[in-house]
C-alpha atoms as a PDB file:
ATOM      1  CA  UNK A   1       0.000   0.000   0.000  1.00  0.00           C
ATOM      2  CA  UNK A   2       2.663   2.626   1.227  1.00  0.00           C
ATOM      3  CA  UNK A   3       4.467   1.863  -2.125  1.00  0.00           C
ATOM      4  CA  UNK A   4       1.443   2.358  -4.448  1.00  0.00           C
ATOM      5  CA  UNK A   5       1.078   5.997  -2.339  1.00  0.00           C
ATOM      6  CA  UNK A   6       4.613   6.748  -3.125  1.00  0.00           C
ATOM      7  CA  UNK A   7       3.865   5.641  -6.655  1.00  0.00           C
ATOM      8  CA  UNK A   8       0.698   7.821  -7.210  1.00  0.00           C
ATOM      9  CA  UNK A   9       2.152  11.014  -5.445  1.00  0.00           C
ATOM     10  CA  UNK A  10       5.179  10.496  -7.987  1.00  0.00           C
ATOM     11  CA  UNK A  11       3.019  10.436 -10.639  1.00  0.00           C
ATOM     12  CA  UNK A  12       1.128  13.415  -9.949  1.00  0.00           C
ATOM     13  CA  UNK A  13       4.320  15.402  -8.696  1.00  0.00           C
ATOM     14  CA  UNK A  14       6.285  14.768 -12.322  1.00  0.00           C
ATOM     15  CA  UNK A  15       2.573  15.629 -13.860  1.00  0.00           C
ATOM     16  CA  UNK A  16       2.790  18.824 -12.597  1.00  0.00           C
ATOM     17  CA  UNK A  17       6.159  19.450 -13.723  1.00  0.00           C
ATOM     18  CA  UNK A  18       5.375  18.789 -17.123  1.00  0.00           C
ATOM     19  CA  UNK A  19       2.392  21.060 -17.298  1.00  0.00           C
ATOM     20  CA  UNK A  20       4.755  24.025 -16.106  1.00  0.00           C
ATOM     21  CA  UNK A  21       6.761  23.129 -19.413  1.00  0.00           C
ATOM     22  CA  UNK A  22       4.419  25.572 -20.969  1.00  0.00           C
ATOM     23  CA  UNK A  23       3.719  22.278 -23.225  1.00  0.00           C
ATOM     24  CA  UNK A  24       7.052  23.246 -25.749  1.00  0.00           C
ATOM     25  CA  UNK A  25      10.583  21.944 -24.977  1.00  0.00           C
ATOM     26  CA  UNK A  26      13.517  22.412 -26.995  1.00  0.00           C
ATOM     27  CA  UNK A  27      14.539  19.098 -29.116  1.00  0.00           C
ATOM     28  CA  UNK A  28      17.966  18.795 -30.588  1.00  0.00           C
ATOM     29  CA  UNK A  29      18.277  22.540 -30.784  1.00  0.00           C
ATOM     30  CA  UNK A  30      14.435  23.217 -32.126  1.00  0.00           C
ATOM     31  CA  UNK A  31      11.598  23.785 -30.406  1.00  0.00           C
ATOM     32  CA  UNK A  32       8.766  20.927 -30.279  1.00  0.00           C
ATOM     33  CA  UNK A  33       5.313  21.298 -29.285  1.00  0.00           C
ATOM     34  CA  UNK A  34       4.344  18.495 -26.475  1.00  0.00           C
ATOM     35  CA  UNK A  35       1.014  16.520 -25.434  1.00  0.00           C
ATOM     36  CA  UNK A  36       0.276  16.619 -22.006  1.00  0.00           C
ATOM     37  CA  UNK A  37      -2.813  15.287 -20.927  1.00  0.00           C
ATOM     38  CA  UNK A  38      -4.649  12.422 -19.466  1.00  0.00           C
ATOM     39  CA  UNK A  39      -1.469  10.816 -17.713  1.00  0.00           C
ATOM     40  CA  UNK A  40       0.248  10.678 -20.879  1.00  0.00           C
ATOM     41  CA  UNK A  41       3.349  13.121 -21.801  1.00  0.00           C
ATOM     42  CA  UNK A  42       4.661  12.946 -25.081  1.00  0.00           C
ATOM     43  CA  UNK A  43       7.033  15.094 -28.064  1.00  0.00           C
ATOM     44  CA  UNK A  44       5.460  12.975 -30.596  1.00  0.00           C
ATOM     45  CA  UNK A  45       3.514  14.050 -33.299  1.00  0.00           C
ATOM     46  CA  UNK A  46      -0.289  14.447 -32.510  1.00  0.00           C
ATOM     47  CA  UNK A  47      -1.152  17.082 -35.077  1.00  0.00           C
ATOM     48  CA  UNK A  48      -4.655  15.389 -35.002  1.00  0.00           C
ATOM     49  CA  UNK A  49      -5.689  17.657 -32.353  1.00  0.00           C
ATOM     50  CA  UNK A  50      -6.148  20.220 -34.487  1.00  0.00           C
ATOM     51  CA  UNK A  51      -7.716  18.769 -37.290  1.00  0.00           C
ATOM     52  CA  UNK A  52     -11.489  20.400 -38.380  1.00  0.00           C
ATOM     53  CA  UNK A  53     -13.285  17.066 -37.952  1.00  0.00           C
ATOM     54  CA  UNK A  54     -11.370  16.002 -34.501  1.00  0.00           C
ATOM     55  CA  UNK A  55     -12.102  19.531 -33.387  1.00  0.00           C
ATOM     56  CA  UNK A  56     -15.677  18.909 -33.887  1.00  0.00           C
ATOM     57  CA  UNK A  57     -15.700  15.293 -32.647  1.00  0.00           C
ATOM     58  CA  UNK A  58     -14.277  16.825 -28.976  1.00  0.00           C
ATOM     59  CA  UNK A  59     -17.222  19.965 -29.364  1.00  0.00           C
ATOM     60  CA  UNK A  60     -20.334  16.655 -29.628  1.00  0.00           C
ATOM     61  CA  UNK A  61     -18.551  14.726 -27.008  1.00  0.00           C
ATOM     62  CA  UNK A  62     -18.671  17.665 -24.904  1.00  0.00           C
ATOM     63  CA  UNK A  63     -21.851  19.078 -25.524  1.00  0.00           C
ATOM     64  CA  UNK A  64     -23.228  15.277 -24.370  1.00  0.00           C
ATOM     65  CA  UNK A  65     -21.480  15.960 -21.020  1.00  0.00           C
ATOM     66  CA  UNK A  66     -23.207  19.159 -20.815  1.00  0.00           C
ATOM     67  CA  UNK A  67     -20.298  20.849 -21.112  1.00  0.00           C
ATOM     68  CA  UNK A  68     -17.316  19.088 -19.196  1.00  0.00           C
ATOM     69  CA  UNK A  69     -14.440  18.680 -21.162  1.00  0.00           C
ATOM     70  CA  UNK A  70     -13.054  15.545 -20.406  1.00  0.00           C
ATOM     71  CA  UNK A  71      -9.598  16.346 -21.678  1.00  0.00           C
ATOM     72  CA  UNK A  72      -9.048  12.660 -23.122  1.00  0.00           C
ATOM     73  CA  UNK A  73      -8.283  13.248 -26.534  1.00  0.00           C
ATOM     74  CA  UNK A  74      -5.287  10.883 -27.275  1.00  0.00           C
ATOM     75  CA  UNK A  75      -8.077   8.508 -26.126  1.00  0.00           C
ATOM     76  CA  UNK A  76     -10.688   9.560 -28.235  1.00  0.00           C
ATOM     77  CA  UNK A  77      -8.733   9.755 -30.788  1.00  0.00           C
ATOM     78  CA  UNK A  78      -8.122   6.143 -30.603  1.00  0.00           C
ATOM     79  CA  UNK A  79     -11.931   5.675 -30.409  1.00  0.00           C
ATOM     80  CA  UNK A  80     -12.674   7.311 -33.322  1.00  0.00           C
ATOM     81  CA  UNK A  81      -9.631   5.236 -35.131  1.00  0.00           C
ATOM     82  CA  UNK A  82     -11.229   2.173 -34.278  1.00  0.00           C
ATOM     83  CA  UNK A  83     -14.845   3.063 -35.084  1.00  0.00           C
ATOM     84  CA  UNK A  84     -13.441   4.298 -38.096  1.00  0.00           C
ATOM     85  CA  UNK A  85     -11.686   1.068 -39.276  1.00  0.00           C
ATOM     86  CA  UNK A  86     -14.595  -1.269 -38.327  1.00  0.00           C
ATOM     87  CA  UNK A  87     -17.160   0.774 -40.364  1.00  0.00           C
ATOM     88  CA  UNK A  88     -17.518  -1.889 -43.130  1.00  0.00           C
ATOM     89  CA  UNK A  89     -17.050  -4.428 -41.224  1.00  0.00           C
ATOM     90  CA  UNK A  90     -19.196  -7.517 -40.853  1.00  0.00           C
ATOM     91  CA  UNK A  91     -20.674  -7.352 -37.557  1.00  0.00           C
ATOM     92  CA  UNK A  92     -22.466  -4.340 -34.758  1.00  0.00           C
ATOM     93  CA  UNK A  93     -20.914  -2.014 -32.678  1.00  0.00           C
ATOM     94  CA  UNK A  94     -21.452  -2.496 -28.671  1.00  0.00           C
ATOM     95  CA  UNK A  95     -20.420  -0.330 -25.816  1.00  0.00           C
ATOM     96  CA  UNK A  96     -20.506  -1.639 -22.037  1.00  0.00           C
ATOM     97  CA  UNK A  97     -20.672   1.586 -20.221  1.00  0.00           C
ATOM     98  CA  UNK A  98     -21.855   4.560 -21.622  1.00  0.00           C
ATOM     99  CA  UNK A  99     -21.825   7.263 -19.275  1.00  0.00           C
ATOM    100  CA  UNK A 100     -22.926  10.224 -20.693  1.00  0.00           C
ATOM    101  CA  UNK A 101     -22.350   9.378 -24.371  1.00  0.00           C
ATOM    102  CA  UNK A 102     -18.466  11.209 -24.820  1.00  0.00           C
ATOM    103  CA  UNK A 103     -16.797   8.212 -26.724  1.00  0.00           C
ATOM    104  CA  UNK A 104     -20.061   7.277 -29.043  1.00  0.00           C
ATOM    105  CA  UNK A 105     -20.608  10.930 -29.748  1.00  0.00           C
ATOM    106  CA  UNK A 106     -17.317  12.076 -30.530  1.00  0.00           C
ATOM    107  CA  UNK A 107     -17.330   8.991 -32.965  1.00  0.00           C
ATOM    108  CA  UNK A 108     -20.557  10.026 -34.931  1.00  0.00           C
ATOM    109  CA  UNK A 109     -19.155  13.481 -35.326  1.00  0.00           C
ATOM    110  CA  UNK A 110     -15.902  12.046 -37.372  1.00  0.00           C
ATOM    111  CA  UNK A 111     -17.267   8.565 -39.014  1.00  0.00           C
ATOM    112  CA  UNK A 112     -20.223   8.602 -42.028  1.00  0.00           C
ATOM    113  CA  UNK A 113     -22.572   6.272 -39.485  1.00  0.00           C
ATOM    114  CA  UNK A 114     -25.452   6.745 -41.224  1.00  0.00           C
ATOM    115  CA  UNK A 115     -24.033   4.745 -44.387  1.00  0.00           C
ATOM    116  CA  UNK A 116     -23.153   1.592 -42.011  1.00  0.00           C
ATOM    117  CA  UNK A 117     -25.210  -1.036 -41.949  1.00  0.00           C
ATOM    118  CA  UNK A 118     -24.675  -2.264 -38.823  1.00  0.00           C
ATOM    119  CA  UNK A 119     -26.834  -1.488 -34.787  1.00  0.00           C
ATOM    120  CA  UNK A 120     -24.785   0.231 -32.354  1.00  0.00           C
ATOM    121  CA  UNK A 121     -25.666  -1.010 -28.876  1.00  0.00           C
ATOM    122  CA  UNK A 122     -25.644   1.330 -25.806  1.00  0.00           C
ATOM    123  CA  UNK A 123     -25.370  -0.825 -22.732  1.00  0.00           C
ATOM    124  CA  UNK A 124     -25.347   0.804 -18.949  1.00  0.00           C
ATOM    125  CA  UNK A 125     -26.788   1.141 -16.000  1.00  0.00           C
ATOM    126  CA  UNK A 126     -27.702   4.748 -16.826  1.00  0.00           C
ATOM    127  CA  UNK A 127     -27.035   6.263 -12.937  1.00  0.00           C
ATOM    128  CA  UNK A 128     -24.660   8.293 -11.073  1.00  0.00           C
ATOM    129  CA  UNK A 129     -23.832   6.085  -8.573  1.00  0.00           C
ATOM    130  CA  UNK A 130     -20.192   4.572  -8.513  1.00  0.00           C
ATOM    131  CA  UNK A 131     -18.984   0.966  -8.617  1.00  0.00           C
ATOM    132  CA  UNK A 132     -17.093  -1.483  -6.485  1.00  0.00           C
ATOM    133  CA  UNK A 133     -13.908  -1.678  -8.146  1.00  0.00           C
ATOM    134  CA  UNK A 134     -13.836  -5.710  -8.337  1.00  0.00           C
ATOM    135  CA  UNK A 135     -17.887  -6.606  -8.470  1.00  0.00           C
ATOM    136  CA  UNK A 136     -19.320  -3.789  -9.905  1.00  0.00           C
ATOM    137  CA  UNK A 137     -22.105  -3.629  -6.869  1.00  0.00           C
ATOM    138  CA  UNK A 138     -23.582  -0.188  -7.008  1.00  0.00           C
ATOM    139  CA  UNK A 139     -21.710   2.011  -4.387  1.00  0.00           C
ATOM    140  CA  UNK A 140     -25.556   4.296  -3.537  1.00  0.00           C
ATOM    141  CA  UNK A 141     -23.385   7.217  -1.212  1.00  0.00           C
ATOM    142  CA  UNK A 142     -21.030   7.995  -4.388  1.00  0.00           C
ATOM    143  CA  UNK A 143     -21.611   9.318  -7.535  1.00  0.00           C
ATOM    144  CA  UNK A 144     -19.798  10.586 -10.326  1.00  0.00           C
ATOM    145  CA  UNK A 145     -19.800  13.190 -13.022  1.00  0.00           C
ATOM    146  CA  UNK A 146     -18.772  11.031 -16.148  1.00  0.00           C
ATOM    147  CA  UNK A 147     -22.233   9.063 -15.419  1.00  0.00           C
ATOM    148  CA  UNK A 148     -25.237   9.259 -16.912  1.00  0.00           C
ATOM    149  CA  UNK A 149     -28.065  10.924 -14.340  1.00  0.00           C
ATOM    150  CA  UNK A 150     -30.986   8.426 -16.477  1.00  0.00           C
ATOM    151  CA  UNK A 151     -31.100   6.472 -19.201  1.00  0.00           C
ATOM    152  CA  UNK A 152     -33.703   9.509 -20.886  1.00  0.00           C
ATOM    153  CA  UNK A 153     -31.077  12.091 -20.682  1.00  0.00           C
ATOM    154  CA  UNK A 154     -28.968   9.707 -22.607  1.00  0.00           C
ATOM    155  CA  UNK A 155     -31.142   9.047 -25.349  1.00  0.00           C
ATOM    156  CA  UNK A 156     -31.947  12.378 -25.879  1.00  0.00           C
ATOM    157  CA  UNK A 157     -28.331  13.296 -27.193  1.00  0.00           C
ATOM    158  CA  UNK A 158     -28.575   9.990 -29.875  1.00  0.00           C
ATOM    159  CA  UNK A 159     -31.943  11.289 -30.319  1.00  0.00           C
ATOM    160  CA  UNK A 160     -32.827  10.786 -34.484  1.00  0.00           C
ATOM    161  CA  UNK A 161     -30.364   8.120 -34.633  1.00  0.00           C
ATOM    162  CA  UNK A 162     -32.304   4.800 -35.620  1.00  0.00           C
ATOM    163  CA  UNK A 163     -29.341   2.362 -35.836  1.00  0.00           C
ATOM    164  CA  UNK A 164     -28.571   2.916 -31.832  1.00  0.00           C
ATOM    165  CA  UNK A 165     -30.230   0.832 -29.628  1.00  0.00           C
ATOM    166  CA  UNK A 166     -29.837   1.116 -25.986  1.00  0.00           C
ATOM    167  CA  UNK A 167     -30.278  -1.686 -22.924  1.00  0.00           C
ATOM    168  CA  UNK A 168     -30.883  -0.206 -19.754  1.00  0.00           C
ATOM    169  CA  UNK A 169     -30.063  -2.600 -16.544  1.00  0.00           C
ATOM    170  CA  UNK A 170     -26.509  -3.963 -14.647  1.00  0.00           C
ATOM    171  CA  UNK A 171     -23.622  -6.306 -16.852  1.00  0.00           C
ATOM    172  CA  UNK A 172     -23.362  -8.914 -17.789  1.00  0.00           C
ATOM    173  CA  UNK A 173     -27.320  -9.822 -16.404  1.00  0.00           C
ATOM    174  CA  UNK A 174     -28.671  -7.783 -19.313  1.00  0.00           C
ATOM    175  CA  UNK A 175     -26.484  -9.274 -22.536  1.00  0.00           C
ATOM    176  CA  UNK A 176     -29.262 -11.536 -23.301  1.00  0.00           C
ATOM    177  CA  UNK A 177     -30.603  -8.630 -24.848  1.00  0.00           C
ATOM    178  CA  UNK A 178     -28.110  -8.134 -27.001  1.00  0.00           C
ATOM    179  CA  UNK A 179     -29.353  -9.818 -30.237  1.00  0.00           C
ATOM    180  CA  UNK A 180     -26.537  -9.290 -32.341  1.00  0.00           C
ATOM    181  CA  UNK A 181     -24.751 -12.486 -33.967  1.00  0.00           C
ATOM    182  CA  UNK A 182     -21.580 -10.720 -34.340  1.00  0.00           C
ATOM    183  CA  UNK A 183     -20.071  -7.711 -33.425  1.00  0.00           C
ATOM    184  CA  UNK A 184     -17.376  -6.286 -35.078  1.00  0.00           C
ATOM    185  CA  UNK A 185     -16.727  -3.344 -32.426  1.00  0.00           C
ATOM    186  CA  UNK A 186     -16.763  -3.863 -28.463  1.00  0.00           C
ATOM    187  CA  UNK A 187     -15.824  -0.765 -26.562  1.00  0.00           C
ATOM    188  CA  UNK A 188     -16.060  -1.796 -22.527  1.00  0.00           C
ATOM    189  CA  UNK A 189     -15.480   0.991 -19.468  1.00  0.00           C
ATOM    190  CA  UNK A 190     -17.241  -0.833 -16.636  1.00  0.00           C
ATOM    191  CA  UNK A 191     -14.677   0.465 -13.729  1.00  0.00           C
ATOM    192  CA  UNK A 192     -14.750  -2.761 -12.394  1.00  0.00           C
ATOM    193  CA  UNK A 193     -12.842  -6.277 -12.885  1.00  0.00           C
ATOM    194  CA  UNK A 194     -15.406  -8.504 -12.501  1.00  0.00           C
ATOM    195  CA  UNK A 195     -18.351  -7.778 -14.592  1.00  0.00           C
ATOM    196  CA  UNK A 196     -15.604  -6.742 -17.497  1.00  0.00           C
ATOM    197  CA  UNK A 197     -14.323  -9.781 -17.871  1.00  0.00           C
ATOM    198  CA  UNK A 198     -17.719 -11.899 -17.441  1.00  0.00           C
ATOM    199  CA  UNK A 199     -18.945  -9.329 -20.132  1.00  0.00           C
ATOM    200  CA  UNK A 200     -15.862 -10.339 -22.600  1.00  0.00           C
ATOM    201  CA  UNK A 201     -16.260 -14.044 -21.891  1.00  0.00           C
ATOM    202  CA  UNK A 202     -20.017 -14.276 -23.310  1.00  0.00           C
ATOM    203  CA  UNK A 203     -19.463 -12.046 -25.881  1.00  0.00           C
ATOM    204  CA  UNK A 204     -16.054 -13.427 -27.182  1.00  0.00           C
ATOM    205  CA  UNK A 205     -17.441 -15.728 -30.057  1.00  0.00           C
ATOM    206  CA  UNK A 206     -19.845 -13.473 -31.442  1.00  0.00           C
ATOM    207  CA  UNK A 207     -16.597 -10.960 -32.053  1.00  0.00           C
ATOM    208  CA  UNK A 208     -15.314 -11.619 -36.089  1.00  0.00           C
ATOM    209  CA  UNK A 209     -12.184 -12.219 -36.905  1.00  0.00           C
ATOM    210  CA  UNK A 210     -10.264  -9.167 -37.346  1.00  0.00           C
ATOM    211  CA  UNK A 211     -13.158  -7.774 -35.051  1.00  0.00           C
ATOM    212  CA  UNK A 212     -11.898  -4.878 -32.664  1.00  0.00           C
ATOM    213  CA  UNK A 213     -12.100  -4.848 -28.321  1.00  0.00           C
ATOM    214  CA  UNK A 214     -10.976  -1.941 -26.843  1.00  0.00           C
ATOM    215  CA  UNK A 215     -10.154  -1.684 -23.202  1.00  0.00           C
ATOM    216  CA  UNK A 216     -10.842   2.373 -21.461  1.00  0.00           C
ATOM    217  CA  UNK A 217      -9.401   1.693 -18.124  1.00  0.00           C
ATOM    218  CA  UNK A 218      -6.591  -1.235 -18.750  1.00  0.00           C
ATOM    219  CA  UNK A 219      -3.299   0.589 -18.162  1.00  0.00           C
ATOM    220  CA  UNK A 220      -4.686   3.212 -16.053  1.00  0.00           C
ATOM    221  CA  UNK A 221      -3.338   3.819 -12.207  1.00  0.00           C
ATOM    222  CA  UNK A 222      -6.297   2.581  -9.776  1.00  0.00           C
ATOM    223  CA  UNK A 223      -7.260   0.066 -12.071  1.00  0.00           C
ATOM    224  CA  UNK A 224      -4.559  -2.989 -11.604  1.00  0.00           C
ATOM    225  CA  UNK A 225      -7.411  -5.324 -10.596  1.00  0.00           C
ATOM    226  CA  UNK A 226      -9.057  -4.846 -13.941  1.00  0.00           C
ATOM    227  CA  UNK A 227      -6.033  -4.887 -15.714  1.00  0.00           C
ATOM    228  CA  UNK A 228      -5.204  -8.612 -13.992  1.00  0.00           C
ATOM    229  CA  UNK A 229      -8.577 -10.070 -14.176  1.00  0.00           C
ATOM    230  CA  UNK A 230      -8.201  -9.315 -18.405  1.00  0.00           C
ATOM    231  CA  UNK A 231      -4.491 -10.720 -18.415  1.00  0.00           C
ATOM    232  CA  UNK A 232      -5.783 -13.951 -16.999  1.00  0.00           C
ATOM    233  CA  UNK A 233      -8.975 -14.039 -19.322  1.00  0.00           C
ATOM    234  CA  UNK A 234      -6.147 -13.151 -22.456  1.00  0.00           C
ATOM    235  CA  UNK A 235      -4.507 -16.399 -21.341  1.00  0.00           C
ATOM    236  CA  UNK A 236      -8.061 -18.491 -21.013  1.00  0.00           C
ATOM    237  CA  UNK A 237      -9.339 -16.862 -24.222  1.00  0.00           C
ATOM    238  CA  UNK A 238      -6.289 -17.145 -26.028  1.00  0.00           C
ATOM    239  CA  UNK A 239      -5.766 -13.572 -27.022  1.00  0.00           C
ATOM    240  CA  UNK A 240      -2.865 -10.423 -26.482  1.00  0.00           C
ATOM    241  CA  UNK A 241      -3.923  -7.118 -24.996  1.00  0.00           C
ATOM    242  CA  UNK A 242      -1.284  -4.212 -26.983  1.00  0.00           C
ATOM    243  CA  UNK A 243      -0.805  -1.816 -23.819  1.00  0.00           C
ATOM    244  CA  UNK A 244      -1.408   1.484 -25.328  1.00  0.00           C
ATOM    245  CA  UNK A 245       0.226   4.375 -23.846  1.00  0.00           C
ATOM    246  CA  UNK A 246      -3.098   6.422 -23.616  1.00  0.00           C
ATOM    247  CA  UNK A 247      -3.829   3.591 -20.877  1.00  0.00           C
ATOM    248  CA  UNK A 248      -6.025   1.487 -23.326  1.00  0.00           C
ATOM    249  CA  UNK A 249      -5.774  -2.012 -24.146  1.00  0.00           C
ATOM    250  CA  UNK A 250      -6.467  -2.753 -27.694  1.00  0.00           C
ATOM    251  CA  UNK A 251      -7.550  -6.493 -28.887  1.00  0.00           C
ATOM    252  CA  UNK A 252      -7.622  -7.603 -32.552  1.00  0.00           C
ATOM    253  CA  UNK A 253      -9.122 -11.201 -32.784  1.00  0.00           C
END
């Protein structure tokens, strides 16, 4: 315990030195614009951020929030790649744990959605309340932000969207309404080890080959139990996990 303390205060000391970097450092004599954001601290090109259609990806996902900015754009971006790429695809889209709609809407702002012929399923709980980091048992004294308040606020932002269906209830209890055969796309930010990798395990053969599962929380501090409980399922299942330094975990079957 004392040396995960030591680990997080580290963290958050050396983030704070980078943000006072005024986010440009001088590279082999030339000055270089750096990312700083979301745990991650990088020179490396990410020009993306101020691309027209990214720019208005970040505006949807924010106005769905009602105006939080998130600041999780390395991630989103990844989102959006991924959407992007499984577009033709054989097989639905399906996201376990919606919150308040960033990731989905940021997506339909950048991808032509309306030309796939595919369902994308919204799966949550639809409540404020926080989860038990290993069960996912609804903690009722804490709530966060990121959540969704109801399930009616929710579908108001997707409102005219016909393809998007949502299931309201606690995972993995309510995949049995999930009708699709296969799914091409599974996006899953539970915030808890348990029902994550339950949710993977029943959904695992109905993901195509070459089919995309991306991972929100895997590398991320706080999370180590839902990092292990995936490692172990990788090694049941028969899959890798790529550690992405955004803190994702990206699975190509």
């Amino acid at each position: 315990m004392l040396k995960f303390k030591i680990r997080v205060i580290g963290t958050k000391i050396l983030g704070r030195l980078f943000s006072i970097l005024n986010q440009e450092v001088i590279f082999w004599g030339k000055s270089r614009q750096t990312y700083n954001e979301d745990g991650l601290w990088t020179q490396h090109a990410h020009d993306f951020i101020a691309d027209e259609t990214f720019l208005k990806s970040i505006n949807r996902a924010i106005q769905a929030t009602g105006g939080i900015d998130y600041s999780i754009a390395w991630r989103t971006h990844v989102y959006i790649w991924a959407t992007n790429r499984q577009l033709t695809m054989q097989g639905d889209f399906v996201e376990l744990g919606v919150g308040k709609g960033w990731m989905v809407s940021a997506a339909l702002a950048s991808i032509e959605w309306t030309k796939a012929e595919k369902t994308w399923w919204l799966i949550d709980r639809f409540q404020p309340n926080e989860v038990d980091a290993i069960t996912g048992e609804v903690r009722a004294h804490l709530k966060s932000n990121r959540y969704a308040v109801s399930a009616d606020l929710v579908k108001a932002n997707f409102d005219g969207y016909e393809q998007i269906k949502f299931v309201e209830g606690i995972i993995p209890e309510t995949l049995v309404n999930l009708t699709s055969a296969a799914i091409s796309f599974l996006h899953i930010d539970l915030n808890a080890a348990q029902p994550e990798v339950e949710a993977l395990e029943i959904l695992w053969p109905r993901i195509i080959a070459g089919g995309i599962v991306l991972l929100d929380d895997f590398g991320h501090p706080m999370h180590e139990l839902q990092k292990d409980a995936m490692k172990d399922l990788s090694i049941k299942l028969n899959f890798n996990i790529l550690y992405l330094p955004t803190g994702q975990g990206l699975i190509l079957k």
